[in-house]
C-alpha atoms as a PDB file:
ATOM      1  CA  UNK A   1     125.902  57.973 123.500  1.00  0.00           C
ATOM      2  CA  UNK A   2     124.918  58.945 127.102  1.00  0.00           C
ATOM      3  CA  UNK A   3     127.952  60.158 128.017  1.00  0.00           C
ATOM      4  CA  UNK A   4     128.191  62.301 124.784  1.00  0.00           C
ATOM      5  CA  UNK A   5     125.208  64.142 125.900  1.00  0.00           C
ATOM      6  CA  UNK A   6     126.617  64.228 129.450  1.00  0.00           C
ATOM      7  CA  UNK A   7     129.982  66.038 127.736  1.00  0.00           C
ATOM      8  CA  UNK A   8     127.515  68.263 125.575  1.00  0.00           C
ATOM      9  CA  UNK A   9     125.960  69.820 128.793  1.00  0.00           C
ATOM     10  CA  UNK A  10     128.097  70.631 131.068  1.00  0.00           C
ATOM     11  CA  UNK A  11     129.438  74.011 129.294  1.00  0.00           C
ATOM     12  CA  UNK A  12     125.655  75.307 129.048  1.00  0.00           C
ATOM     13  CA  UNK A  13     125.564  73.775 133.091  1.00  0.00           C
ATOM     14  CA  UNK A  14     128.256  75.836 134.073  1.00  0.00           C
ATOM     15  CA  UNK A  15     126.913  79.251 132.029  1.00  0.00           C
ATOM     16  CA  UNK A  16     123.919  78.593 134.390  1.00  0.00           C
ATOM     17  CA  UNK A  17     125.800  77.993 137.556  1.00  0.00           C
ATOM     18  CA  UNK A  18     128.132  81.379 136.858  1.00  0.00           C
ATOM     19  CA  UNK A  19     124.912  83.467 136.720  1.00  0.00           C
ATOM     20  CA  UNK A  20     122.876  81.712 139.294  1.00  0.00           C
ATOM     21  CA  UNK A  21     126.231  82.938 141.913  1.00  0.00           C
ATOM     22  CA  UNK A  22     126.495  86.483 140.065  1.00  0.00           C
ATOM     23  CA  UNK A  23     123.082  87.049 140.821  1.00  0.00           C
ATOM     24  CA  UNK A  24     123.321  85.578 144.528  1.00  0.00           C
ATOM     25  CA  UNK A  25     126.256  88.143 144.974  1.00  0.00           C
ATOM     26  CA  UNK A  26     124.215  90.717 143.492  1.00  0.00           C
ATOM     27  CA  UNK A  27     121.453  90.461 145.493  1.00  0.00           C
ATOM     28  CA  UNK A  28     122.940  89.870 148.609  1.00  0.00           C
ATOM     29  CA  UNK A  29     124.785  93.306 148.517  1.00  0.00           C
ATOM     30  CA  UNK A  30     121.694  94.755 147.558  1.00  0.00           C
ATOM     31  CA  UNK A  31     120.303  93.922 150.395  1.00  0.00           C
ATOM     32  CA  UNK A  32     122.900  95.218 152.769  1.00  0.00           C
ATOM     33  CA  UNK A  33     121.438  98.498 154.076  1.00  0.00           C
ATOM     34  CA  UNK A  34     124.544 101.090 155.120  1.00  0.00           C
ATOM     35  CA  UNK A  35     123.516 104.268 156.759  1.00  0.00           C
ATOM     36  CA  UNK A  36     125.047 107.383 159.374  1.00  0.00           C
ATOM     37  CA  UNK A  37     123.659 109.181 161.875  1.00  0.00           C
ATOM     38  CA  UNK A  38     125.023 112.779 163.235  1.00  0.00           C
ATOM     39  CA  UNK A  39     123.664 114.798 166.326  1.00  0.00           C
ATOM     40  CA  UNK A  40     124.740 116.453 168.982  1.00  0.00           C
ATOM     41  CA  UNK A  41     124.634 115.358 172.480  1.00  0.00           C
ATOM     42  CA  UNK A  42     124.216 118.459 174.836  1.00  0.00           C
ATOM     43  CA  UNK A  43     122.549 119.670 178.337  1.00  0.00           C
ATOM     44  CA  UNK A  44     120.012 121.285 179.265  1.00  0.00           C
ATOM     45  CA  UNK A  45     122.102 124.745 178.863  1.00  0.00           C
ATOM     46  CA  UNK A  46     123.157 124.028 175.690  1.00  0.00           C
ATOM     47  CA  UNK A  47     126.352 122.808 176.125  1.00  0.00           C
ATOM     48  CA  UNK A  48     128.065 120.152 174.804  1.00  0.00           C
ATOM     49  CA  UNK A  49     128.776 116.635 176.452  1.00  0.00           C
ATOM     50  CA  UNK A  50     131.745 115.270 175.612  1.00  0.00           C
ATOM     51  CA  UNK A  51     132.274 111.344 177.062  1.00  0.00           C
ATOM     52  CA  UNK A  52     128.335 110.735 176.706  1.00  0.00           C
ATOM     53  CA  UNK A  53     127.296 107.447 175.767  1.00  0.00           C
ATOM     54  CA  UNK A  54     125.382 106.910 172.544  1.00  0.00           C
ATOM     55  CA  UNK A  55     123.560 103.458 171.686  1.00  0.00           C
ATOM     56  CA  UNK A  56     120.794 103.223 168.662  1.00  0.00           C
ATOM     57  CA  UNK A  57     118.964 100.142 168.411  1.00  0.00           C
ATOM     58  CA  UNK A  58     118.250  98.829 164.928  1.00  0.00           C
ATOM     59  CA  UNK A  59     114.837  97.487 163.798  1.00  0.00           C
ATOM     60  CA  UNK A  60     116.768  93.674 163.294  1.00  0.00           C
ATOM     61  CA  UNK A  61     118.179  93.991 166.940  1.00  0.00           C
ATOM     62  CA  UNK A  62     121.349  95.480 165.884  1.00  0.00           C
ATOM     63  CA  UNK A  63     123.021  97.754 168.787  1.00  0.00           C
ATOM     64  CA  UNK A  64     125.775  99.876 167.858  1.00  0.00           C
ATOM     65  CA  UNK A  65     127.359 102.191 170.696  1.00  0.00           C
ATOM     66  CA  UNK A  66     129.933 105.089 171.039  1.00  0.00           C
ATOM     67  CA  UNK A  67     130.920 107.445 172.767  1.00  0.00           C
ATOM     68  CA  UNK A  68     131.067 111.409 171.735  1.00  0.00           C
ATOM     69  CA  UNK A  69     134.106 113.339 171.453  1.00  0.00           C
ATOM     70  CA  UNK A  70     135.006 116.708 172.959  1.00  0.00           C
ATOM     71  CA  UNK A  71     135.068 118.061 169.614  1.00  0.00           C
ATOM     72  CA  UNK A  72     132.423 121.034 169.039  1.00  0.00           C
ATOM     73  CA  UNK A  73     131.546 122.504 166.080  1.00  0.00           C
ATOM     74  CA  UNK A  74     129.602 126.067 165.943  1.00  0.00           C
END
């Protein structure tokens, strides 16, 4: 009889496991934060620097870095 009832819950244990990971997926992408930044890196004349080096620091400790092109847009 045990074993009956074992048999008799594992398809309602599995509906809960399948929904207990979609909402772990879910959540987790939620919680990725995406974002893009756009400036221009120039001198004190105006002009454009082209090579500079660009770091931003993120609030978790994140550094990204780059470089700017020679690109310049009017």
């Amino acid at each position: 009889m045990r074993r009956d009832l074992i048999h008799a819950s594992r398809p309602i244990a599995m509906k809960h496991i399948y929904w207990l990971l979609l909402i772990l997926l879910l959540s987790s992408s939620a919680l990725a934060q995406t974002g893009s930044l756009r400036g221009q890196v120039t001198d004190q004349n105006g002009g454009g620097v082209p090579g500079a080096k660009v770091t931003v620091n993120g609030p978790s400790g994140l550094v990204k870095t780059t470089n700017t092109t020679a690109r310049l847009v009017s």
